[in-house]
PDB file of N, CA and C in Angstrom:
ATOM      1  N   UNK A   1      34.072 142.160 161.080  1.00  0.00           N
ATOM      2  CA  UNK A   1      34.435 142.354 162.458  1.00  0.00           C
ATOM      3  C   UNK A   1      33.929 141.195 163.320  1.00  0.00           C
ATOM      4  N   UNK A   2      32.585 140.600 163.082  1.00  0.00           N
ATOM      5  CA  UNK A   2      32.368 139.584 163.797  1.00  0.00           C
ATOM      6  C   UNK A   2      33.151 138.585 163.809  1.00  0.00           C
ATOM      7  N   UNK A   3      33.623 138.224 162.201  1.00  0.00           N
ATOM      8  CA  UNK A   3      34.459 136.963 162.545  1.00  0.00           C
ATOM      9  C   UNK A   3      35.970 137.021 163.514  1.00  0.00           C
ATOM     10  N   UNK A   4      36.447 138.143 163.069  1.00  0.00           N
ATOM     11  CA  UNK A   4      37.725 138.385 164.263  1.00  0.00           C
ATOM     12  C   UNK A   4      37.619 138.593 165.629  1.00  0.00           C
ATOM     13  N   UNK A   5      36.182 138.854 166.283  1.00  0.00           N
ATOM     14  CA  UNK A   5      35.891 138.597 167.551  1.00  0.00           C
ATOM     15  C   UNK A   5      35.745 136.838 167.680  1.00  0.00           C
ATOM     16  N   UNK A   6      34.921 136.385 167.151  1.00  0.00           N
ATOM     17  CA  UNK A   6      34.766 134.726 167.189  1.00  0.00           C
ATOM     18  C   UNK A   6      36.074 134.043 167.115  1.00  0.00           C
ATOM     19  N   UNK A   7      36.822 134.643 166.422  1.00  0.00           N
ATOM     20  CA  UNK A   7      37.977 133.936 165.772  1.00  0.00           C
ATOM     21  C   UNK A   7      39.050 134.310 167.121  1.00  0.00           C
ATOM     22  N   UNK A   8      39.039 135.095 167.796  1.00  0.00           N
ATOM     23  CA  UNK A   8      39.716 135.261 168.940  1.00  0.00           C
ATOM     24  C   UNK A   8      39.525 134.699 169.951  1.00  0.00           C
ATOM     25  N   UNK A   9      38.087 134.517 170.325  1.00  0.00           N
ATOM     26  CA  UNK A   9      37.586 133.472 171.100  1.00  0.00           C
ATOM     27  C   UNK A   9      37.768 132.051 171.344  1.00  0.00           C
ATOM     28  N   UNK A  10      38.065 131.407 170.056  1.00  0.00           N
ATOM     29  CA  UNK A  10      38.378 130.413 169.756  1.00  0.00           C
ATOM     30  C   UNK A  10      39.489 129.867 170.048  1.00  0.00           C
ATOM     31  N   UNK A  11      40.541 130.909 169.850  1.00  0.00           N
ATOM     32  CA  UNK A  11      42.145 131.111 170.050  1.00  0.00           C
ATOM     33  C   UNK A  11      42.195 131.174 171.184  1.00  0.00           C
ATOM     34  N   UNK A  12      41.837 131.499 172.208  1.00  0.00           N
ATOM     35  CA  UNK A  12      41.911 132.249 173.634  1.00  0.00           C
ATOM     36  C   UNK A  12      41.208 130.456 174.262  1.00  0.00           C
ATOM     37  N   UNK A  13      40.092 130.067 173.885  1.00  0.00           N
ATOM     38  CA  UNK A  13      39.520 128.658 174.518  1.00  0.00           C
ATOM     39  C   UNK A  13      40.844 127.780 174.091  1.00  0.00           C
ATOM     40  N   UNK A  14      41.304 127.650 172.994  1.00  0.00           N
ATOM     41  CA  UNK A  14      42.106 126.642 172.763  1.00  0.00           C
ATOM     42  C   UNK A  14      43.434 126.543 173.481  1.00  0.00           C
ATOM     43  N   UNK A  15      44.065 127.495 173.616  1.00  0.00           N
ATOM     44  CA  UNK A  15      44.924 127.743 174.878  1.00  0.00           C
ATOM     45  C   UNK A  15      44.682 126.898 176.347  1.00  0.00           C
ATOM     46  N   UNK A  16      43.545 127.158 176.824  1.00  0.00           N
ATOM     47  CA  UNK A  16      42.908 126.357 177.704  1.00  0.00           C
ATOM     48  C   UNK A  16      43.199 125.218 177.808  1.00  0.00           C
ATOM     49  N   UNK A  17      42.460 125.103 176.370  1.00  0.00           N
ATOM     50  CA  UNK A  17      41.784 123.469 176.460  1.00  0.00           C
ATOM     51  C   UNK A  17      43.416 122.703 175.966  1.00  0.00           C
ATOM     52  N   UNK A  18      44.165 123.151 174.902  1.00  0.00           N
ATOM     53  CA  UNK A  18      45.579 122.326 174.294  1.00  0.00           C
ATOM     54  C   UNK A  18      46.653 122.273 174.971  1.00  0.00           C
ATOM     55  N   UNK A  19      46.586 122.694 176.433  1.00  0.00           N
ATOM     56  CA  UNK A  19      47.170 122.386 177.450  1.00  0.00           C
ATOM     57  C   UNK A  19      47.023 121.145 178.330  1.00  0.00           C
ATOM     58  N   UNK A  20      48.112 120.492 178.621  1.00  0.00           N
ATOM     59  CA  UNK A  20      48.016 119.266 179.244  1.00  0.00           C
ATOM     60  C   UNK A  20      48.789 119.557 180.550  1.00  0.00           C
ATOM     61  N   UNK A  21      47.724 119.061 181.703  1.00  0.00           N
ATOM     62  CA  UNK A  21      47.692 118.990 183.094  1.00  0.00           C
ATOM     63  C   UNK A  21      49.053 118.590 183.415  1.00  0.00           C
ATOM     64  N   UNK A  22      50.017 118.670 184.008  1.00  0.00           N
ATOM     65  CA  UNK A  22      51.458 118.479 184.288  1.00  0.00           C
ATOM     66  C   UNK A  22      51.260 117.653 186.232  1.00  0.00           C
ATOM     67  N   UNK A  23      51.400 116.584 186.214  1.00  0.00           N
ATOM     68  CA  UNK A  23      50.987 116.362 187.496  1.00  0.00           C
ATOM     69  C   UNK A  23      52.795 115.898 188.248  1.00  0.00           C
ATOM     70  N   UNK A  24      52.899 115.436 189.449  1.00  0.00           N
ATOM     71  CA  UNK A  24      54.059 116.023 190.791  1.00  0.00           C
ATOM     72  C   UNK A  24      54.949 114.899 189.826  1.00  0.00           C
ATOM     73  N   UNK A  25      55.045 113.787 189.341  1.00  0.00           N
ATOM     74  CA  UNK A  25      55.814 113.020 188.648  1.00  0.00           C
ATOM     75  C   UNK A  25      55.579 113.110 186.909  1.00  0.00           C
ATOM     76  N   UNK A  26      57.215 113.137 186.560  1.00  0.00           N
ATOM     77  CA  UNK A  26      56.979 112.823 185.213  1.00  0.00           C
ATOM     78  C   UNK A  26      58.320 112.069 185.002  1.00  0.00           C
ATOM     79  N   UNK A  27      58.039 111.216 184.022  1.00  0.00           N
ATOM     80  CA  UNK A  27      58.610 110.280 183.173  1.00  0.00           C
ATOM     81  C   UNK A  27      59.808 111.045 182.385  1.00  0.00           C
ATOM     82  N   UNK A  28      60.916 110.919 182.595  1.00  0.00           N
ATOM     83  CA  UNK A  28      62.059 111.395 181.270  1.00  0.00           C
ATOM     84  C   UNK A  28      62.900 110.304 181.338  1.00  0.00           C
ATOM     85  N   UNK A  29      63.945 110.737 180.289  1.00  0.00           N
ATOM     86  CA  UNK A  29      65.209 110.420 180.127  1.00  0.00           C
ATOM     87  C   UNK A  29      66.073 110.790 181.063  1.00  0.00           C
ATOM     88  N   UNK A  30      67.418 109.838 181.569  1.00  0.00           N
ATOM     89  CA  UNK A  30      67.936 110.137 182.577  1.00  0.00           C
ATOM     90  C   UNK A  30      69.541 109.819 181.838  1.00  0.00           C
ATOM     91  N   UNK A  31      70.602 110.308 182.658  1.00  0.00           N
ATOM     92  CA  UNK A  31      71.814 110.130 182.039  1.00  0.00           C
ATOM     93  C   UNK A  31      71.847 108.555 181.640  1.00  0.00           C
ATOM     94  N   UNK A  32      71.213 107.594 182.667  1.00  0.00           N
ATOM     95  CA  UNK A  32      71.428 106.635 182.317  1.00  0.00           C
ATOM     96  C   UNK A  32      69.988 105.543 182.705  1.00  0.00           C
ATOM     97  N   UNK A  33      69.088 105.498 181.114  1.00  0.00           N
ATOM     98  CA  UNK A  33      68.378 104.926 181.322  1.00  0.00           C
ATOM     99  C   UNK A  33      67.284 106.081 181.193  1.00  0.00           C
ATOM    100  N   UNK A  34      65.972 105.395 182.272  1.00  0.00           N
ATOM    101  CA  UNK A  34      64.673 106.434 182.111  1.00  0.00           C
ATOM    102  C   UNK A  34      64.797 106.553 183.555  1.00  0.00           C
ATOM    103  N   UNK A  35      63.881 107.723 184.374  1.00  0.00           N
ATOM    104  CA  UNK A  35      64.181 107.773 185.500  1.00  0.00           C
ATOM    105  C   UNK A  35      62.627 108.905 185.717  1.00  0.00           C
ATOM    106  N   UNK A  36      61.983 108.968 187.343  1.00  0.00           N
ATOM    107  CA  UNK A  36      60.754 109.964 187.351  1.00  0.00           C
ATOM    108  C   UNK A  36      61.165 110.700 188.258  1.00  0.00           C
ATOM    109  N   UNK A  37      60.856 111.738 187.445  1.00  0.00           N
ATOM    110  CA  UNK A  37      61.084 113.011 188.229  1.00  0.00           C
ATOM    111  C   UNK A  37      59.879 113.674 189.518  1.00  0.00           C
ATOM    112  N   UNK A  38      60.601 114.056 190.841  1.00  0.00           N
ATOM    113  CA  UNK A  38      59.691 114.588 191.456  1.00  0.00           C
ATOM    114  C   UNK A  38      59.640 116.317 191.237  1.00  0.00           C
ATOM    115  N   UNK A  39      58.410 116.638 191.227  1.00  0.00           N
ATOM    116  CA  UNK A  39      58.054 118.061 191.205  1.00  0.00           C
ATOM    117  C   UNK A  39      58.610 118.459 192.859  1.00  0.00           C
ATOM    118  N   UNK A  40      57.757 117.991 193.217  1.00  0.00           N
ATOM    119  CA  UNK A  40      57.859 118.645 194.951  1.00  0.00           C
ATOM    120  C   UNK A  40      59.436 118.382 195.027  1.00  0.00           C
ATOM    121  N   UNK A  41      60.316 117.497 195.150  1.00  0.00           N
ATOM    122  CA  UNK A  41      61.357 117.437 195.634  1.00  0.00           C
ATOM    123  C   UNK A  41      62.579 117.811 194.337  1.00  0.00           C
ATOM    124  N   UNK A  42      62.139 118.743 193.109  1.00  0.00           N
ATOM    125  CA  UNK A  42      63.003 118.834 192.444  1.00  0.00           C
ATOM    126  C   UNK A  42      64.019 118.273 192.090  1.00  0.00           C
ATOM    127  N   UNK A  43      63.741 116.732 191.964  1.00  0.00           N
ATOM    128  CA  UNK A  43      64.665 115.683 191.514  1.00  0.00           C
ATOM    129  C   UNK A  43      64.348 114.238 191.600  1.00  0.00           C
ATOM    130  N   UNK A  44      64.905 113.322 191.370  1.00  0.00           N
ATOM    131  CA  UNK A  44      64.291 111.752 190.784  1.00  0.00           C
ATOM    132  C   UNK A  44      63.337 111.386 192.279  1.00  0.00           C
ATOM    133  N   UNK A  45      61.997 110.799 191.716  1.00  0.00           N
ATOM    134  CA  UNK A  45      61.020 110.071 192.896  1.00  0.00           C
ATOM    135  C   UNK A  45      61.657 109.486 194.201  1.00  0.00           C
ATOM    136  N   UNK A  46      61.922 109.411 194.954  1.00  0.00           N
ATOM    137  CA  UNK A  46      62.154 108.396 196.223  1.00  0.00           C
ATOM    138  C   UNK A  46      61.103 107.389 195.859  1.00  0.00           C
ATOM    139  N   UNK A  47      61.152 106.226 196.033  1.00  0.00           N
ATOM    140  CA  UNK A  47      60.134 104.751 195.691  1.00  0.00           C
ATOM    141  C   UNK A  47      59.363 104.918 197.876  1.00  0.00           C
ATOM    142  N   UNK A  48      60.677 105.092 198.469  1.00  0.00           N
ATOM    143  CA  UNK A  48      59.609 105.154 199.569  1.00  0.00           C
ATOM    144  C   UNK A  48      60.764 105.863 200.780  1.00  0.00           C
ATOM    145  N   UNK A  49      60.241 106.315 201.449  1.00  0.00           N
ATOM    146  CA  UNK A  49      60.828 107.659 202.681  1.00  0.00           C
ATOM    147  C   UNK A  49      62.073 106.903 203.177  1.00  0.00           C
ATOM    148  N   UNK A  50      63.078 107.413 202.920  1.00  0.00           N
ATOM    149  CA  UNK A  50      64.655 106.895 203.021  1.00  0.00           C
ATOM    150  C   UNK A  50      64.816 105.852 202.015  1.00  0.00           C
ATOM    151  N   UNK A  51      64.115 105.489 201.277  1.00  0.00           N
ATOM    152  CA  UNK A  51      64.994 104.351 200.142  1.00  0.00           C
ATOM    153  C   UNK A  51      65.680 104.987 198.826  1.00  0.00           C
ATOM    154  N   UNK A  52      65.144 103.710 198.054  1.00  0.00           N
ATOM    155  CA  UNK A  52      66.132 104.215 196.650  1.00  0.00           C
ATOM    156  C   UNK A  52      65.447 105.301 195.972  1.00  0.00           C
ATOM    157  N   UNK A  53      66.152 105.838 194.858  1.00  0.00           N
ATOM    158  CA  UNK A  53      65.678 106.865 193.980  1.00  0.00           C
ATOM    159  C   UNK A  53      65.450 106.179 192.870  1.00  0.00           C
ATOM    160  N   UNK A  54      64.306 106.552 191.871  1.00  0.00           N
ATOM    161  CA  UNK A  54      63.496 106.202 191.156  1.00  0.00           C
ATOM    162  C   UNK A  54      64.063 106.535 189.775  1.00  0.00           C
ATOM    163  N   UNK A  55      65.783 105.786 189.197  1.00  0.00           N
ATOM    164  CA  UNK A  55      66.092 106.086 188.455  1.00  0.00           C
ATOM    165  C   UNK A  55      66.840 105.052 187.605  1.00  0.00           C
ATOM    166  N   UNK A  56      67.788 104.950 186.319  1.00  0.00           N
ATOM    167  CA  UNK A  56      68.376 103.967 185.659  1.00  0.00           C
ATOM    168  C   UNK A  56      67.853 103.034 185.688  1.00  0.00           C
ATOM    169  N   UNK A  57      65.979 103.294 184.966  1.00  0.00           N
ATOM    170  CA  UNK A  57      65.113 102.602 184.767  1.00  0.00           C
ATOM    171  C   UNK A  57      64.529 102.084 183.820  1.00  0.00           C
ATOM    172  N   UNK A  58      63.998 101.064 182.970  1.00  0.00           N
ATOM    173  CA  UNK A  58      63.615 101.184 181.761  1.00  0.00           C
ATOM    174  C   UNK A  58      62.346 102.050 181.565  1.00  0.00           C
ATOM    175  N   UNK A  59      61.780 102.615 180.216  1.00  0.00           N
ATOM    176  CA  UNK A  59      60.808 103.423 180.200  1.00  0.00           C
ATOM    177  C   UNK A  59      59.878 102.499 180.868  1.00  0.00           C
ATOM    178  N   UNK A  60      59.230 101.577 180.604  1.00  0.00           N
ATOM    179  CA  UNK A  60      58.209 100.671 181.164  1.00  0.00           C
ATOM    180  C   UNK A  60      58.217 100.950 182.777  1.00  0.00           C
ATOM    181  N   UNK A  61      59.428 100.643 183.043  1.00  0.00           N
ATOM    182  CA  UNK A  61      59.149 100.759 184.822  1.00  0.00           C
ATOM    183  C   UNK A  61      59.212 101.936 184.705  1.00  0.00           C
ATOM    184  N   UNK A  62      59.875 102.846 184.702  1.00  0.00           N
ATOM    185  CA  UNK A  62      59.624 104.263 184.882  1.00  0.00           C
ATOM    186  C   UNK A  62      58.144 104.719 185.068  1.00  0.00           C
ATOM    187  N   UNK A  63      57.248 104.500 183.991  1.00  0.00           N
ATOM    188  CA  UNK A  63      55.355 104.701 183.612  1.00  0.00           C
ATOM    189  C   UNK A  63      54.999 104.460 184.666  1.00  0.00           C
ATOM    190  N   UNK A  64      55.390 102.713 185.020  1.00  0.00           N
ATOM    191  CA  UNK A  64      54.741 102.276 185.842  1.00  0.00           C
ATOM    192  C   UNK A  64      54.804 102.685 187.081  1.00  0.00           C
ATOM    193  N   UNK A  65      55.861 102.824 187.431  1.00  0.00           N
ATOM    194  CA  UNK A  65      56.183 103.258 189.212  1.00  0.00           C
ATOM    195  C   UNK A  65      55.698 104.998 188.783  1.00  0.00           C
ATOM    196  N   UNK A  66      55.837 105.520 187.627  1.00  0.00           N
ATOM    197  CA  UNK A  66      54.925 107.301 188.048  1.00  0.00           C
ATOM    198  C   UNK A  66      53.704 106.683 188.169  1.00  0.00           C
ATOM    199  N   UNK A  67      52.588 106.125 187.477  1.00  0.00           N
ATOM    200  CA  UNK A  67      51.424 105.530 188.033  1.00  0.00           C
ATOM    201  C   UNK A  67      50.995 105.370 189.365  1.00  0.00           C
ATOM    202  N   UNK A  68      51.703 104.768 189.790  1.00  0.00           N
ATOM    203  CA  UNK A  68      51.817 104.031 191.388  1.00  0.00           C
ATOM    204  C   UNK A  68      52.118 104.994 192.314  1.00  0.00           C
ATOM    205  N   UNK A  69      53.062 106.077 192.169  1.00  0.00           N
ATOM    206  CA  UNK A  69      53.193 107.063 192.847  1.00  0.00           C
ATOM    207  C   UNK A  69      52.226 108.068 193.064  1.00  0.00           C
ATOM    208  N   UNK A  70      51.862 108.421 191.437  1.00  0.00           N
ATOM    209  CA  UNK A  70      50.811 109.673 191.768  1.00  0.00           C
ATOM    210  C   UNK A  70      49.725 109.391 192.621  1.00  0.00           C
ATOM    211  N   UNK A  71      49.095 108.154 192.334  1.00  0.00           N
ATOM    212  CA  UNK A  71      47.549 107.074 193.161  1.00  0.00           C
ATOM    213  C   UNK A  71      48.062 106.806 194.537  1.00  0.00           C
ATOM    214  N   UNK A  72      49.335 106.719 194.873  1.00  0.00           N
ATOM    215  CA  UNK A  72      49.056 106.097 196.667  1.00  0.00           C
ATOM    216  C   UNK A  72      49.093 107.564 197.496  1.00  0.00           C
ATOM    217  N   UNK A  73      48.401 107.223 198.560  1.00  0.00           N
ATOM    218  CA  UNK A  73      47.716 107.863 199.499  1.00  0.00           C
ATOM    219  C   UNK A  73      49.163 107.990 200.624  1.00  0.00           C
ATOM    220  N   UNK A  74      49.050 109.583 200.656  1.00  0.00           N
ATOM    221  CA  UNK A  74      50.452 110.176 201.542  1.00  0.00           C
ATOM    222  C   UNK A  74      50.046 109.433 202.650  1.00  0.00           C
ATOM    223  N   UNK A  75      51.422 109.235 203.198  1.00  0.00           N
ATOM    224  CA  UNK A  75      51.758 108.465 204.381  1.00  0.00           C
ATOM    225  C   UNK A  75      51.513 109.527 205.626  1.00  0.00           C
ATOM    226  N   UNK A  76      50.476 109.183 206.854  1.00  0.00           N
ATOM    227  CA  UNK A  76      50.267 109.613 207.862  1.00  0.00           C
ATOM    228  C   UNK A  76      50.903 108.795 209.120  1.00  0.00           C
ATOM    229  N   UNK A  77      51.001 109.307 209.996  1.00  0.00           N
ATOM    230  CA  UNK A  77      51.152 108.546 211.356  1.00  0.00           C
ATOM    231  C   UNK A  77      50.191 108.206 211.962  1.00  0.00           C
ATOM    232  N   UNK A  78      50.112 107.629 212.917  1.00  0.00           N
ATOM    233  CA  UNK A  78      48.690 107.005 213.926  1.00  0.00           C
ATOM    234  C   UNK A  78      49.731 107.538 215.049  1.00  0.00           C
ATOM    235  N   UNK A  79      50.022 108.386 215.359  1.00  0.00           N
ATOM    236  CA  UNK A  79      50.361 108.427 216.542  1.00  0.00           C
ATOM    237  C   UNK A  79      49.768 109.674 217.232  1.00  0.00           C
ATOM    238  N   UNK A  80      49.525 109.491 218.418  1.00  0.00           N
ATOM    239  CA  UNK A  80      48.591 110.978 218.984  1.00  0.00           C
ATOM    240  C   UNK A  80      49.396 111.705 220.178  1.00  0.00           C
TER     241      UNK A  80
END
């Protein structure tokens, strides 16, 4: 009996732990090319507020611009 308590425990931590963090951009395949997906906006990244969409990309740029996205600091106004 002890070992099927331990042995459940184990099962139950690993769940936890063999899960990987899913953060607001991810990297896929796109009809054409690689392209990053936004979480929040349920569809390809905007690169910046009214521009292009973040798609028919090679995987390389794709990585790179999700990188760059997740790290920059949301855009505020200075205006009071």
């Amino acid at each position: 009996m002890l070992f099927a308590e331990l042995f459940s425990q184990v099962v139950v931590a690993m769940e936890f732990v063999g899960r990987p963090m899913r953060g607001r951009f991810l990297v896929r395949q796109g009809g054409n090319g690689w392209m990053v997906d936004d979480s929040e906006l349920k569809g390809p990244a905007q690169i910046e507020k009214n521009g292009a969409f973040a798609e028919k990309l090679t995987k390389e740029q794709a990585e790179v611009l999700a990188g760059r996205l997740a790290t920059r600091k949301p855009v505020t106004s200075d205006r009071s």
